[in-house]
C-alpha atoms as a PDB file:
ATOM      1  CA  UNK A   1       0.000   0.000   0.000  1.00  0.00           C
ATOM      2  CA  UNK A   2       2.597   2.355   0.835  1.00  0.00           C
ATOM      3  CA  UNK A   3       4.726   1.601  -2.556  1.00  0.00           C
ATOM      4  CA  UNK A   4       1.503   2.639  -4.658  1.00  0.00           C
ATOM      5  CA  UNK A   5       1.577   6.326  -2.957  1.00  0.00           C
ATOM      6  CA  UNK A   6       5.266   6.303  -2.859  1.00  0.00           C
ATOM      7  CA  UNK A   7       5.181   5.934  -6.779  1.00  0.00           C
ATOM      8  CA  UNK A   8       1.831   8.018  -6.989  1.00  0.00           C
ATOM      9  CA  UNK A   9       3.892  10.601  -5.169  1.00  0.00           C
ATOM     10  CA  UNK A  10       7.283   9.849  -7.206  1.00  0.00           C
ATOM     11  CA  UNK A  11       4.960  10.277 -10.582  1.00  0.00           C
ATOM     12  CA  UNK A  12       3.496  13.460  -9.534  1.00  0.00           C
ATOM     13  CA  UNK A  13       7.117  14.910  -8.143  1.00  0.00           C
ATOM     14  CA  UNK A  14       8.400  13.861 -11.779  1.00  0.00           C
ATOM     15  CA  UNK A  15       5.444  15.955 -13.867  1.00  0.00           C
ATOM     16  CA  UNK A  16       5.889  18.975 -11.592  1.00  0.00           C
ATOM     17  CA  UNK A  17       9.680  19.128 -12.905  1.00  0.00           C
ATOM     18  CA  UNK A  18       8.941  17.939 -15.951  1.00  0.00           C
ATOM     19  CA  UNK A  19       6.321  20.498 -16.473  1.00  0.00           C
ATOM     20  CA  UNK A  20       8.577  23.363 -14.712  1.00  0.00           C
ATOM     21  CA  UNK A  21      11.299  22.545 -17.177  1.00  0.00           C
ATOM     22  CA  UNK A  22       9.034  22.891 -19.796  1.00  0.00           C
ATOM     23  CA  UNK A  23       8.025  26.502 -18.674  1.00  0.00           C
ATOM     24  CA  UNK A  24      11.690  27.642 -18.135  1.00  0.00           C
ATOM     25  CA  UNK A  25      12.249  26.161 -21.729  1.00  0.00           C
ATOM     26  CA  UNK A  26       9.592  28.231 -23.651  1.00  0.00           C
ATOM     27  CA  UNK A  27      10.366  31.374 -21.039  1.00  0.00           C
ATOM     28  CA  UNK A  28      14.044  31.448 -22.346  1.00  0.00           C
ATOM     29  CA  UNK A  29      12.756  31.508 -26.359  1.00  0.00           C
ATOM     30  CA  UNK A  30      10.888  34.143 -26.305  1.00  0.00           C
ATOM     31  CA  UNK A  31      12.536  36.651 -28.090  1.00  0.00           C
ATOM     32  CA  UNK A  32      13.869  39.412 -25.292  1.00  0.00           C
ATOM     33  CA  UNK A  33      13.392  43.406 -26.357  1.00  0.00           C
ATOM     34  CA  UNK A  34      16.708  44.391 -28.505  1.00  0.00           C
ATOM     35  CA  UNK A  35      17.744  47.854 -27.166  1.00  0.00           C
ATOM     36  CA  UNK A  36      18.599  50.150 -30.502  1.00  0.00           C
ATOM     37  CA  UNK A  37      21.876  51.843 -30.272  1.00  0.00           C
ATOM     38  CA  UNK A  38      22.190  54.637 -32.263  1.00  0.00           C
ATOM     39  CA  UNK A  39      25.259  54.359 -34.775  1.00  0.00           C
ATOM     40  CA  UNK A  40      28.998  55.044 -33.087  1.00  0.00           C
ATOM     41  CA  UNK A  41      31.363  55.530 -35.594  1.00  0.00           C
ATOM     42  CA  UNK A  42      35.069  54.531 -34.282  1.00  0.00           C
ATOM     43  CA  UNK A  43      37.427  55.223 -36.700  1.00  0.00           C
ATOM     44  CA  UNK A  44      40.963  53.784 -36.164  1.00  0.00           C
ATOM     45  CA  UNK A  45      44.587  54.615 -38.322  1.00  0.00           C
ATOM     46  CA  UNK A  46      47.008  51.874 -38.444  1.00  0.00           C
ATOM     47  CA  UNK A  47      50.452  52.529 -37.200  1.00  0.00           C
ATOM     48  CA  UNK A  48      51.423  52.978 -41.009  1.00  0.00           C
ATOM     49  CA  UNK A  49      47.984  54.137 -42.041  1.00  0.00           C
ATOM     50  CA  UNK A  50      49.849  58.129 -41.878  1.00  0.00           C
ATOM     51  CA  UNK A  51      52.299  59.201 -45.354  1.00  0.00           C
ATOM     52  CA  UNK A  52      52.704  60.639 -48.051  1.00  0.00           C
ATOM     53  CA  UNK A  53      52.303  59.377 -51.636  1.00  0.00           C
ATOM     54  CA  UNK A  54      53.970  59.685 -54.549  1.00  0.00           C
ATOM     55  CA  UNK A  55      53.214  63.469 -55.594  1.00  0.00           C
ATOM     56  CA  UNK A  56      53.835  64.913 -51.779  1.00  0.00           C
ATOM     57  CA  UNK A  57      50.475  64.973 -50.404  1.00  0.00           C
ATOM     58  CA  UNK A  58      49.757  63.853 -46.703  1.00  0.00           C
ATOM     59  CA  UNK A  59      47.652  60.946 -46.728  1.00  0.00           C
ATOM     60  CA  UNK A  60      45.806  58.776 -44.623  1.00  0.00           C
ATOM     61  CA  UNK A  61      44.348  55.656 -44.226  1.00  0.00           C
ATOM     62  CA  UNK A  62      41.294  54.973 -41.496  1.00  0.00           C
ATOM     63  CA  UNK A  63      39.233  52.220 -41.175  1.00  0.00           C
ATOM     64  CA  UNK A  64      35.741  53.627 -40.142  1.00  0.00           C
ATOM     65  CA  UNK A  65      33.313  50.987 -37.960  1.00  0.00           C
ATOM     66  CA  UNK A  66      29.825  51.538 -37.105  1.00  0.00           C
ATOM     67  CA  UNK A  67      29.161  49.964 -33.372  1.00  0.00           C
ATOM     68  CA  UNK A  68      25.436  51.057 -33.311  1.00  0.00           C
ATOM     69  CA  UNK A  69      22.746  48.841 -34.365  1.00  0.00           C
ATOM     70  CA  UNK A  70      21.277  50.804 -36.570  1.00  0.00           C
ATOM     71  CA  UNK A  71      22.336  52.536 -40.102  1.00  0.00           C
ATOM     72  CA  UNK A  72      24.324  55.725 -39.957  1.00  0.00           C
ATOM     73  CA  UNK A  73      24.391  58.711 -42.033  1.00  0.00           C
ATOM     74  CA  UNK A  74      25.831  60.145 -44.783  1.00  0.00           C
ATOM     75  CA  UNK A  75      29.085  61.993 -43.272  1.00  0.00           C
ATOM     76  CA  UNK A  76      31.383  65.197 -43.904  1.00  0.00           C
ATOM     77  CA  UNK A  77      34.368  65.097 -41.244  1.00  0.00           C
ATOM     78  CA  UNK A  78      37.249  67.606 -40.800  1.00  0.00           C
ATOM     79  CA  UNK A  79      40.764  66.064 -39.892  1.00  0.00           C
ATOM     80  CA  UNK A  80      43.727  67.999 -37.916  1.00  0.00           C
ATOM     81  CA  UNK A  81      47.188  66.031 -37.938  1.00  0.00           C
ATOM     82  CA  UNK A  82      49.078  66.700 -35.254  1.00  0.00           C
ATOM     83  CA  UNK A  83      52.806  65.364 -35.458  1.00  0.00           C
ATOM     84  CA  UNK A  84      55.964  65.288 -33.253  1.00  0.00           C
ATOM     85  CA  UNK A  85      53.536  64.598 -30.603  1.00  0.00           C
ATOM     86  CA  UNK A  86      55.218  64.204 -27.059  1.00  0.00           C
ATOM     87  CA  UNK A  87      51.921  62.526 -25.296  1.00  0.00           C
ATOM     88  CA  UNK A  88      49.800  61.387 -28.572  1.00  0.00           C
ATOM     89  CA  UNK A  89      46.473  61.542 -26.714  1.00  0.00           C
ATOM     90  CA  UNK A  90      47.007  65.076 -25.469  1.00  0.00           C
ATOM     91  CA  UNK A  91      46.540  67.689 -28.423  1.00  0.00           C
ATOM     92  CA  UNK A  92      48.590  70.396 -26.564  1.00  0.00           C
ATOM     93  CA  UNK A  93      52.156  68.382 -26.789  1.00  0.00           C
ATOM     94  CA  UNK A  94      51.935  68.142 -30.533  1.00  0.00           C
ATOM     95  CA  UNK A  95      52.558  70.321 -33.332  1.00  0.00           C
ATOM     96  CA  UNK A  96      50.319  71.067 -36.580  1.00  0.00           C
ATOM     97  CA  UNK A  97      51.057  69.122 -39.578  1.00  0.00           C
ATOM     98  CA  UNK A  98      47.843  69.318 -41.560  1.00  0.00           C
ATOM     99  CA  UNK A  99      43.866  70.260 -42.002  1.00  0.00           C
ATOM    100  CA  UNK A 100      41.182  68.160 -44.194  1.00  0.00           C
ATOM    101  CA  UNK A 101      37.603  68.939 -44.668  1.00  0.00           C
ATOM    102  CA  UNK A 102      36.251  65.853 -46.353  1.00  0.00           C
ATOM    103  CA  UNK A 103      32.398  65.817 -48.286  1.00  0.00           C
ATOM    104  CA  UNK A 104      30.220  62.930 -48.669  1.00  0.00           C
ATOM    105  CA  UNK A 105      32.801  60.499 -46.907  1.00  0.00           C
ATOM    106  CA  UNK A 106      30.100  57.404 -46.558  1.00  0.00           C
ATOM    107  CA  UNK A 107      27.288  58.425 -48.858  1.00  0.00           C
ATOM    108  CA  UNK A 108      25.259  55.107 -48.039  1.00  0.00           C
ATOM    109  CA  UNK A 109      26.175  55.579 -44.795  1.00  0.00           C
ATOM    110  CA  UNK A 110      27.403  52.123 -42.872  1.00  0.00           C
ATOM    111  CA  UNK A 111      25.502  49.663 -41.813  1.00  0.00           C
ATOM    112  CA  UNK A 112      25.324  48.174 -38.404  1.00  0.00           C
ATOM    113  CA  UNK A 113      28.888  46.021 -37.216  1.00  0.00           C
ATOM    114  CA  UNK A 114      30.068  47.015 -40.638  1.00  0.00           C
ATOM    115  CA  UNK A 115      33.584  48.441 -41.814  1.00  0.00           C
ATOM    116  CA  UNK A 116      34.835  50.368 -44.631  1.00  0.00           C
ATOM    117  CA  UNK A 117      38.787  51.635 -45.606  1.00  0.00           C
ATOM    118  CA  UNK A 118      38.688  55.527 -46.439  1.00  0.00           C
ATOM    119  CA  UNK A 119      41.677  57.221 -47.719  1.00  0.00           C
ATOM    120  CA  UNK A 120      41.718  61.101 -46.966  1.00  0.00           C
ATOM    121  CA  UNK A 121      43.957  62.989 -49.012  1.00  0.00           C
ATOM    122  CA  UNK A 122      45.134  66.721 -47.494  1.00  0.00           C
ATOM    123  CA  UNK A 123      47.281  67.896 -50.666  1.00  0.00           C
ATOM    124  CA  UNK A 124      50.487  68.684 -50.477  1.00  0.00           C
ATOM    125  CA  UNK A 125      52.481  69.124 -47.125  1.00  0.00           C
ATOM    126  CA  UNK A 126      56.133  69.774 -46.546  1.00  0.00           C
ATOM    127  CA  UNK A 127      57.675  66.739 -45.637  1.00  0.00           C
ATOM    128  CA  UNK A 128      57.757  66.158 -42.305  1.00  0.00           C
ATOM    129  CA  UNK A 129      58.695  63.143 -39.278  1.00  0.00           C
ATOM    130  CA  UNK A 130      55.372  61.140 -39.033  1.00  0.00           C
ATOM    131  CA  UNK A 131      56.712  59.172 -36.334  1.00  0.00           C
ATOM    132  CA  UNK A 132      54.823  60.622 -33.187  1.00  0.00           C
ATOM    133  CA  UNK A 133      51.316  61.846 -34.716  1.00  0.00           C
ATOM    134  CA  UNK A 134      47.836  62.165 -33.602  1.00  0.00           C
ATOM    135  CA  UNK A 135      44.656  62.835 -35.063  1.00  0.00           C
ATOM    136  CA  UNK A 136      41.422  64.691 -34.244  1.00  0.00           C
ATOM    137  CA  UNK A 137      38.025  64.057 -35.987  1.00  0.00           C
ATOM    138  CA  UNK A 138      34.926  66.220 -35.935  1.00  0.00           C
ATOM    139  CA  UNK A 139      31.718  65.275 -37.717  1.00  0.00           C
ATOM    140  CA  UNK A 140      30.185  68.088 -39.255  1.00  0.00           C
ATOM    141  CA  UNK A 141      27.034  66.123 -40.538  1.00  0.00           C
END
C-alpha cells in the first residue's frame, strides 16, 4: 500500500519538474526586447595608415566601424594632424602638420557592425617626421 503512494507521489514529483522545465524552456525563447543603439562611428589609423604618396600629399588611411545597431548617415568630417607629438592623446604636446575637410565620406552611410577603408587625401604638405602623430576628428554632418 505504501509503494503505490510512494510511486503516486514519485509520478506526480516527476510531472511537476517535468512540467517546470518545460516553462523555463519556452520562457528562455521568447525573443527578449533588442535595445537600438544609435550608430557610433570609431574610426581607427594603423600605425602605417599616416604618409605621403607619390606626388607629396599627406595621406591617410582609417578604417571607419559603425558599433550602433542601426544605419548611420551620410558623413562630412574635418581632420587635424598633429605630429611630433610628445603625449599622442594630449593635443597640446603636438605640433600642426595638416587640415582636411572631407564631403560625402560614406554616402550610403554604414551599416550596423560594418567596416569600410577611407583614404583622406590633405594635398600637399612639406615633408615632415610622421613618427609621433595624432589625429582629431569632428563630424560636421
Amino acid at each position: 500500500m505504501y509503494r503505490k503512494q510512494w510511486v503516486l507521489l514519485l509520478a506526480v514529483v516527476v510531472s511537476l519538474i517535468v512540467a517546470a522545465g518545460s516553462s523555463a524552456q519556452e520562457a528562455g525563447t521568447q525573443d527578449a526586447p533588442v535595445t537600438q543603439v544609435p550608430p557610433q562611428i570609431l574610426i581607427q589609423v594603423p600605425t602605417d595608415g599616416l604618409g605621403y604618396d607619390e606626388h607629396g600629399n599627406l595621406v591617410v588611411v582609417a578604417v571607419m566601424t559603425n558599433l550602433g545597431t542601426q544605419r548611420s548617415s551620410p558623413m562630412d568630417l574635418i581632420a587635424i594632424v598633429l605630429n611630433d607629438c610628445i603625449l599622442p592623446d594630449i593635443p597640446y604636446t603636438c605640433r600642426f602638420a595638416g587640415f582636411g575637410s572631407f564631403s560625402n565620406v560614406t554616402p550610403e552611410g554604414i551599416g550596423p557592425g560594418e567596416s569600410v577603408q577611407q583614404s583622406f587625401i590633405f594635398g600637399p604638405s612639406p615633408d615632415l617626421d610622421l613618427s609621433r602623430w595624432s589625429i582629431i576628428w569632428f563630424q560636421v554632418r
